[in-house]
Protein backbone atom coordinates (compact mmCIF):
# COMPACT_ATOMS: atom_id res chain seq x y z
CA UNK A 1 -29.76 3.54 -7.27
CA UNK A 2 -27.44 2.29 -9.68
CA UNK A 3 -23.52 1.22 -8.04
CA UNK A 4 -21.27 3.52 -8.09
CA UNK A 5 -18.19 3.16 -10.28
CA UNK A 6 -15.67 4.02 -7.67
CA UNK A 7 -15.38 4.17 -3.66
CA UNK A 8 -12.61 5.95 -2.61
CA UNK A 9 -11.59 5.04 1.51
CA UNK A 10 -9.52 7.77 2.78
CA UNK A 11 -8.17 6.98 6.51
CA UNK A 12 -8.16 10.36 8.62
CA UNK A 13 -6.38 11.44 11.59
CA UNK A 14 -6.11 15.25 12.30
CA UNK A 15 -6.59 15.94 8.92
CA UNK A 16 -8.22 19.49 9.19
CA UNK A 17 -5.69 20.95 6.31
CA UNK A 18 -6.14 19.00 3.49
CA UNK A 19 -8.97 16.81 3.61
CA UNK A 20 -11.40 18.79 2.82
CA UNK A 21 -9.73 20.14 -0.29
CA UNK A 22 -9.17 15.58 -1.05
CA UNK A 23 -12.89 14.62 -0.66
CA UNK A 24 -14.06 17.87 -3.02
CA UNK A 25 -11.39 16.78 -5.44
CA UNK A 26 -12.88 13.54 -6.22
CA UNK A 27 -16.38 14.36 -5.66
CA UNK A 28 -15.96 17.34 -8.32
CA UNK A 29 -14.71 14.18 -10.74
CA UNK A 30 -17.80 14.28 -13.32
CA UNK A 31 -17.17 11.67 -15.17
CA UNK A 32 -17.08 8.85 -13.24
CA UNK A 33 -20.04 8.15 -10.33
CA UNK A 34 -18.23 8.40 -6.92
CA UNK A 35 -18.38 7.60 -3.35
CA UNK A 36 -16.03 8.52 -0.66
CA UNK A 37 -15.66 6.90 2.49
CA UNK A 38 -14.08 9.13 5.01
CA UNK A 39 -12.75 6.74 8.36
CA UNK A 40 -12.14 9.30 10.94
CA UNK A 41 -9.50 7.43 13.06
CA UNK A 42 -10.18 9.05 16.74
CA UNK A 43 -8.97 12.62 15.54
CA UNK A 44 -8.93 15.22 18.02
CA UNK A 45 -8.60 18.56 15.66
CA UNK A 46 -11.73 19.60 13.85
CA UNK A 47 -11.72 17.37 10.48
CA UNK A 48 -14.63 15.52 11.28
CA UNK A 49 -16.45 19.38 11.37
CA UNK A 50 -14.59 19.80 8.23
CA UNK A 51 -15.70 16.22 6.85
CA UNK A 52 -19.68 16.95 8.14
CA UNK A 53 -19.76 20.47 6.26
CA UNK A 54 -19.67 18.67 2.97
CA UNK A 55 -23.44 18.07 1.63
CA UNK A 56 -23.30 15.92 -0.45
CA UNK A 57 -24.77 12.34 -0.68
CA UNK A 58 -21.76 10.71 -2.20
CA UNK A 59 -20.14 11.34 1.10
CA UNK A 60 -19.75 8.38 3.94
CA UNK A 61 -18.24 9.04 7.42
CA UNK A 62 -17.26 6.46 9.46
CA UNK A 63 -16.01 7.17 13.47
CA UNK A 64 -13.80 4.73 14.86
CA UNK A 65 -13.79 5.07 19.12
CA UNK A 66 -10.04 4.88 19.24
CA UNK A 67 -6.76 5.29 17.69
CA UNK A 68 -5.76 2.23 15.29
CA UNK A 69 -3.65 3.40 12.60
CA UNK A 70 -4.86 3.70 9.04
CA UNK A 71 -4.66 0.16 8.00
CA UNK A 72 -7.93 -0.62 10.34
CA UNK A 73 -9.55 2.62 9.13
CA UNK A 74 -9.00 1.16 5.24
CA UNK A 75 -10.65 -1.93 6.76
CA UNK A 76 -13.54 -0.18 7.96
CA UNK A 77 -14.06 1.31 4.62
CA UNK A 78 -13.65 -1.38 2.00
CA UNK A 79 -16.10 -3.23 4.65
CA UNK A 80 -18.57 -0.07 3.53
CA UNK A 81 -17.64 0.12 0.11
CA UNK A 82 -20.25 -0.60 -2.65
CA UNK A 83 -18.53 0.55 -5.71
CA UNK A 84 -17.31 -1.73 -8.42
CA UNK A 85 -13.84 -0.46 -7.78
CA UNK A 86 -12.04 0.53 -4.48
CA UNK A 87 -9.02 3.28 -4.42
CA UNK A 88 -7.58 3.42 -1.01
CA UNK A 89 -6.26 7.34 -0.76
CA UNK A 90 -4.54 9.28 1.98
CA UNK A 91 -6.29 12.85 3.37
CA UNK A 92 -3.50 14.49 1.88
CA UNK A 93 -2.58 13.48 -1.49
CA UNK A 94 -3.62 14.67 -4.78
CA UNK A 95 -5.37 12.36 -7.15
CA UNK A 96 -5.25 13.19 -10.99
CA UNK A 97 -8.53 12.76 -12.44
CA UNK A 98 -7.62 11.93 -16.10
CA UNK A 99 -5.88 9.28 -15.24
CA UNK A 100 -8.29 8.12 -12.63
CA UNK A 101 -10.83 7.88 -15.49
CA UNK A 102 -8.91 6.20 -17.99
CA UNK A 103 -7.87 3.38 -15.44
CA UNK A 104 -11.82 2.70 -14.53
CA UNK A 105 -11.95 2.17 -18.20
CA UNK A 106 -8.78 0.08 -18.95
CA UNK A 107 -9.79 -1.81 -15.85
CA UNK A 108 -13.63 -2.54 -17.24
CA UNK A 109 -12.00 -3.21 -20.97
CA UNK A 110 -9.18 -5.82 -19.38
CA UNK A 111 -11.48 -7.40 -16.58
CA UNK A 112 -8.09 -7.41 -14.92
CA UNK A 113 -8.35 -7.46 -10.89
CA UNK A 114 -6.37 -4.30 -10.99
CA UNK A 115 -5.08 -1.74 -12.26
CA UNK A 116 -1.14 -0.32 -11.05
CA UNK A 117 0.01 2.85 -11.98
CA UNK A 118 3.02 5.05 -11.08
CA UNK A 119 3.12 7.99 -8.83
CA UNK A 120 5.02 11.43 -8.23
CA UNK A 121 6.42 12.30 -5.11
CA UNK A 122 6.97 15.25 -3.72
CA UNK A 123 8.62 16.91 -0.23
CA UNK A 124 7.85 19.88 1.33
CA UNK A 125 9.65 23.07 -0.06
CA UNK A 126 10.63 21.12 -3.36
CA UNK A 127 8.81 21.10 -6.39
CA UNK A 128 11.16 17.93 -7.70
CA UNK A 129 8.23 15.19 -8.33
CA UNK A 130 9.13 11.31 -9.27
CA UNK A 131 9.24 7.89 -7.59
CA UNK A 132 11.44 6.26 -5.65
CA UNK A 133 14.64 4.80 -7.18
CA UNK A 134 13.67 1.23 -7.07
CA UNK A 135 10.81 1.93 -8.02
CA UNK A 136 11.70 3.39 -10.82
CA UNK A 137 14.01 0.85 -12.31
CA UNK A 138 11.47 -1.64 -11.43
CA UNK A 139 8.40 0.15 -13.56
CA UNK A 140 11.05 0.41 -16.82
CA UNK A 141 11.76 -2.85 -16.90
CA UNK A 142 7.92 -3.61 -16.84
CA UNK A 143 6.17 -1.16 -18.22
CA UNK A 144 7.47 -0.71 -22.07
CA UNK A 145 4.55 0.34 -23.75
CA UNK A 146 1.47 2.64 -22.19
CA UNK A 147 -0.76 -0.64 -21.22
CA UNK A 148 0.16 -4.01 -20.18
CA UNK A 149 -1.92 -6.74 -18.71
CA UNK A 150 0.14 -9.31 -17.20
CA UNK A 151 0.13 -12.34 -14.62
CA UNK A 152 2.09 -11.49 -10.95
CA UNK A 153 4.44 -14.66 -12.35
CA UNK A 154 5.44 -12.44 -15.34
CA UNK A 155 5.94 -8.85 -13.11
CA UNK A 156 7.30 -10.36 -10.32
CA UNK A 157 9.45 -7.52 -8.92
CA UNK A 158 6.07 -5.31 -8.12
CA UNK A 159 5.90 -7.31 -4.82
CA UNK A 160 9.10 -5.02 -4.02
CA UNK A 161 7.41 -1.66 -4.96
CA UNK A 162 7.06 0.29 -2.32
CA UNK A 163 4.17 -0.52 -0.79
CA UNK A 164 1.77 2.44 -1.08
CA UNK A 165 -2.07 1.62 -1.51
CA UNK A 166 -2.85 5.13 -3.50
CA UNK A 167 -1.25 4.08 -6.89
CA UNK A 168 -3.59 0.45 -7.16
CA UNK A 169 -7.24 0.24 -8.30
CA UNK A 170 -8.83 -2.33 -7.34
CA UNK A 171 -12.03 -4.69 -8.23
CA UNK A 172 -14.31 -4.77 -5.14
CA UNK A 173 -15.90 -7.70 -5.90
CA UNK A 174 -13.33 -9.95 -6.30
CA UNK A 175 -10.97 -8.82 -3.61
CA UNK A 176 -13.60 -8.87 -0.85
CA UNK A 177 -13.82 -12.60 -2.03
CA UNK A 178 -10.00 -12.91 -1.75
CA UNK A 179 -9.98 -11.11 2.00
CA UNK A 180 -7.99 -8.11 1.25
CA UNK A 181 -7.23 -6.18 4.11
CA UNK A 182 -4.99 -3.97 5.63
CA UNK A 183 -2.39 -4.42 8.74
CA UNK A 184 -3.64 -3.81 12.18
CA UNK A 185 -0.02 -1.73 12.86
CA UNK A 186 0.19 1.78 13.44
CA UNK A 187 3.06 2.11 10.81
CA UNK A 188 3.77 -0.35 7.98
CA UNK A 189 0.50 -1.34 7.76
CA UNK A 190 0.53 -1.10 4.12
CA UNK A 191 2.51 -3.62 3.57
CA UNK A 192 -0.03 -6.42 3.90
CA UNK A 193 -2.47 -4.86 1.67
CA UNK A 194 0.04 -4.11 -0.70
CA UNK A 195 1.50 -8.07 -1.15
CA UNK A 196 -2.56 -8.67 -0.63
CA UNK A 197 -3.40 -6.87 -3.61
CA UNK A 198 -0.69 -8.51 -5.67
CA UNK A 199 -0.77 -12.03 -4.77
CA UNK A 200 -4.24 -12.39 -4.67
CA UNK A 201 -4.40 -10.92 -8.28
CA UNK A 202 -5.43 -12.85 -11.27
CA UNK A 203 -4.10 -10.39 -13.90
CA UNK A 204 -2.51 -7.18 -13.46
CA UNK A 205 -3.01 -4.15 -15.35
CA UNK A 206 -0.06 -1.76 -15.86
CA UNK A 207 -1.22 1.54 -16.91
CA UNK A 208 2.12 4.02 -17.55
CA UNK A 209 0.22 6.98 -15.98
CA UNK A 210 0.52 8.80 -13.18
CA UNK A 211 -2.58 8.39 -10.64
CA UNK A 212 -2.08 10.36 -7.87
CA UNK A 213 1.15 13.13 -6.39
CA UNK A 214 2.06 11.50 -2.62
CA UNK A 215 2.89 15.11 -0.61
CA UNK A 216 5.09 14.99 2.26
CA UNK A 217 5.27 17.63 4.81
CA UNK A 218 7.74 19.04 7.24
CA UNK A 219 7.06 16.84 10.00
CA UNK A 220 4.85 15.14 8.02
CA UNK A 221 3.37 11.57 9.19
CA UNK A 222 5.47 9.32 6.69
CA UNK A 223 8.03 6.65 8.60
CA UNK A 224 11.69 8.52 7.72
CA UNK A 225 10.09 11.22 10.28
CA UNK A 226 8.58 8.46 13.12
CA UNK A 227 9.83 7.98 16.43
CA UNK A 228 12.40 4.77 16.64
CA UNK A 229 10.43 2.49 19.03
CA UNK A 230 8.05 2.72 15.98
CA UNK A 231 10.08 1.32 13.39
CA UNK A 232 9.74 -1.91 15.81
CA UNK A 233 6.40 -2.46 14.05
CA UNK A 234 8.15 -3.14 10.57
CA UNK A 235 9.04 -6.93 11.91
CA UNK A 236 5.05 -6.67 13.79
CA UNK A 237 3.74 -5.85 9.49
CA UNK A 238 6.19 -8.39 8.13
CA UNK A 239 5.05 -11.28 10.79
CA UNK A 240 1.20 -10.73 9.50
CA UNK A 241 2.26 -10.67 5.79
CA UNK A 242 4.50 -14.21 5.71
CA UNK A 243 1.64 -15.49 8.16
CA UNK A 244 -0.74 -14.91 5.20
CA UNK A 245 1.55 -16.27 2.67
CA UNK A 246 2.08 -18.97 5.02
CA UNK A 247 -1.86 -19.75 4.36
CA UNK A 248 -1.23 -19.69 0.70
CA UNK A 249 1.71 -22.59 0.20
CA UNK A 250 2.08 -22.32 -3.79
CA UNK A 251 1.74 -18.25 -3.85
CA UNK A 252 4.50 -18.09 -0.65
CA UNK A 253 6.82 -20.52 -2.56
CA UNK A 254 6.86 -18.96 -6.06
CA UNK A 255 7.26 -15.71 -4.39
CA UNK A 256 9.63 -16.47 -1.59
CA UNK A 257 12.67 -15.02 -3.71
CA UNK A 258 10.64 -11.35 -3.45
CA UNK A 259 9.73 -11.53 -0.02
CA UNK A 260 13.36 -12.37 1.49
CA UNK A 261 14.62 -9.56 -1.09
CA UNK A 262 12.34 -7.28 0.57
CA UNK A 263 12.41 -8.54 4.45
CA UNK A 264 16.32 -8.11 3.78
CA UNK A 265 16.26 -4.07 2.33
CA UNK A 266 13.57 -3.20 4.26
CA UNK A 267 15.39 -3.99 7.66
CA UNK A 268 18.57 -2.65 6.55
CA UNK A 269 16.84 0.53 5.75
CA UNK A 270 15.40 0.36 9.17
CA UNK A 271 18.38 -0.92 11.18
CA UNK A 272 20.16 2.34 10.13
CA UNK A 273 17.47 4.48 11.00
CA UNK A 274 17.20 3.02 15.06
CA UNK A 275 18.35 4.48 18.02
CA UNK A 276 20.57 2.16 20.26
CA UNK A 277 17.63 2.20 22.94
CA UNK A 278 15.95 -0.10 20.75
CA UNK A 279 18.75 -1.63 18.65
CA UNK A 280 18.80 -4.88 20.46
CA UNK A 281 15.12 -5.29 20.48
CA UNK A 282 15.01 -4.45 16.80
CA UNK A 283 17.74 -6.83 15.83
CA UNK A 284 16.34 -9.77 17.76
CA UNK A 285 13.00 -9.22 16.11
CA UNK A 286 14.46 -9.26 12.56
CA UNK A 287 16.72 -12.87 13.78
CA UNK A 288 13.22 -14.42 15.07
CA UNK A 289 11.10 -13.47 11.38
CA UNK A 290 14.10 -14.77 9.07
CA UNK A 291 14.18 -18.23 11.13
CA UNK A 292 10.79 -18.46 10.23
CA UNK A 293 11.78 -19.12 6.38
CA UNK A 294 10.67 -22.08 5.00
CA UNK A 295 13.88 -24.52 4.07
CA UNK A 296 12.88 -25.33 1.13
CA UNK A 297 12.64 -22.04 0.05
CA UNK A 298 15.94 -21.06 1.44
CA UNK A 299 17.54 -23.88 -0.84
CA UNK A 300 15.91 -23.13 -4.04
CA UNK A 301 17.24 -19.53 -3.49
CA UNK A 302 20.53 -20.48 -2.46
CA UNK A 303 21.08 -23.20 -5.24
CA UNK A 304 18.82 -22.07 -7.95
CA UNK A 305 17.84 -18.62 -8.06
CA UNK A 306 19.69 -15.52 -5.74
CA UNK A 307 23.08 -16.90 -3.71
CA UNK A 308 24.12 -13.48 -2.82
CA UNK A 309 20.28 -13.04 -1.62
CA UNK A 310 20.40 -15.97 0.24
CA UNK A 311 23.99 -14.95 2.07
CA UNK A 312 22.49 -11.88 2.88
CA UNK A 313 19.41 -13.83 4.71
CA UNK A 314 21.82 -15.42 6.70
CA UNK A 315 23.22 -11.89 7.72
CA UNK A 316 20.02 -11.21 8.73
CA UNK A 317 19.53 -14.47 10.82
CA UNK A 318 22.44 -13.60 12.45
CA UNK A 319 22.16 -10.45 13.33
């Protein structure tokens, strides 16, 4: 059999609604060959029954034993995945075909290592669709015409994207050499693969395009509706991401200004959004990952590149 163009890994964890209605959505896709990998992550409704009724032999499941979170079950997959491209997509989601296929062929016309598109987003009872606001400004600046190809050096501020893995396509081949994975957290665990992805790029495509609509439930599963213990595992996903820049000197020192900007907004967004149960805890966690910054890094930002970023580090340290 010839490789497919595409595998698609979609985590699942009492899924029953939707994923169905996901797999069938790209396996309908004619124009580009498909596989989807299904990871059922210990669910306990009936989506693997749902998963199972689908004949077709484009169609992988996977059953994990236990409960890890989704960034193990993407793990699993891309482990499985044969195509020449790998989409990592959520059991709930919708993906937009067109420009699904005109990114396979931007990607194959580029040889970029991916390809990075935007997104809508959308909450329950609205029908208001766009992307976040930093986001937003951060795609303008970048994205001027409808195709770009670019170095990470050149698009820096992408490491601060939110870190979603459904709007990235990326080259199997040369991420599995690169070790791309996904964070063993039950929450947050998207933020490895996302600086993964990035830093381990050698170009970047930038296709102005939206790939898929990110759908958001009452009660759904994203982080604004977790528990607060939870949001403990934000410092548990940012320890495993500097540990891997850590492992990659140059790439953690010419990116060091991006990841302080981020470990700094993404624990003020989180500090706000704890319970005082947990505030100490929380706060003593973020103090013990921003002492782990590298000094010379902290210079060059304080003297060179961001002092207002670098005052607000020490906020954080002292926290």
């Amino acid at each position: 059999m010839s490789r497919a163009d595409l595998s698609v890994i979609i985590p699942m964890h009492n899924a029953s609604a939707t994923v169905s209605g996901v797999v069938e959505s790209f396996l309908s896709i004619d124009s580009v060959a498909v596989e989807v990998i299904v990871v059922d992550d210990d669910s306990s409704d009936d989506s693997v029954e749902r998963v199972s009724a689908i004949d077709d032999p484009r169609l992988v499941l996977v059953r994990l034993p236990h409960n890890h979170g989704a960034g193990v079950a993407r793990n699993h997959g891309f482990a499985r995945a044969s195509g020449r491209y790998v989409l990592f997509f959520d059991a709930d989601d919708e993906i937009h075909p067109e420009a699904l296929t005109a990114a396979l062929g931007a990607l194959d016309d580029s040889g970029a290592s991916v390809a990075m598109l935007p997104y809508r987003y959308r909450r329950a009872g609205t029908t208001a669709e766009g992307m976040n606001s930093f986001d937003v400004a951060v795609w303008e600046q970048y994205v001027t015409s409808p195709r770009r190809l670019a170095r990470l050096d050149e698009v820096p501020q992408l490491l601060g994207f939110t870190n979603y893995p459904w709007n990235k396509i990326a080259r199997t081949d040369h991420y599995r050499r690169t070790g791309l994975r996904y964070g063993a957290t039950q929450v947050h665990n998207d933020v490895l693969g996302h600086w993964l992805t990035l830093v381990d790029a050698e170009t970047i495509l930038l296709l102005d395009q939206p790939l898929c609509t990110h759908i958001v439930g009452e009660g759904g599963r994203n982080l604004t509706n977790r528990e607060s213990r939870a949001r403990l595992s934000l410092i548990d996903a940012l320890d495993e991401t500097y540990t891997e820049l850590e492992a990659r000197p140059m790439k953690r020192r010419q990116f060091a200004r991006q990841y302080w900007d981020l470990v700094t907004r993404v624990t003020g967004w989180a500090s706000e959004r704890i319970t005082p149960d947990v505030r100490d805890e929380f706060n003593l966690r973020v103090h013990e990952h921003v002492l782990r910054i590298d000094l010379s890094d902290f210079h060059r930002i304080r003297f060179r590149q961001d002092a207002g970023l670098a005052s607000r580090i020490v906020r954080r340290a002292q926290t």
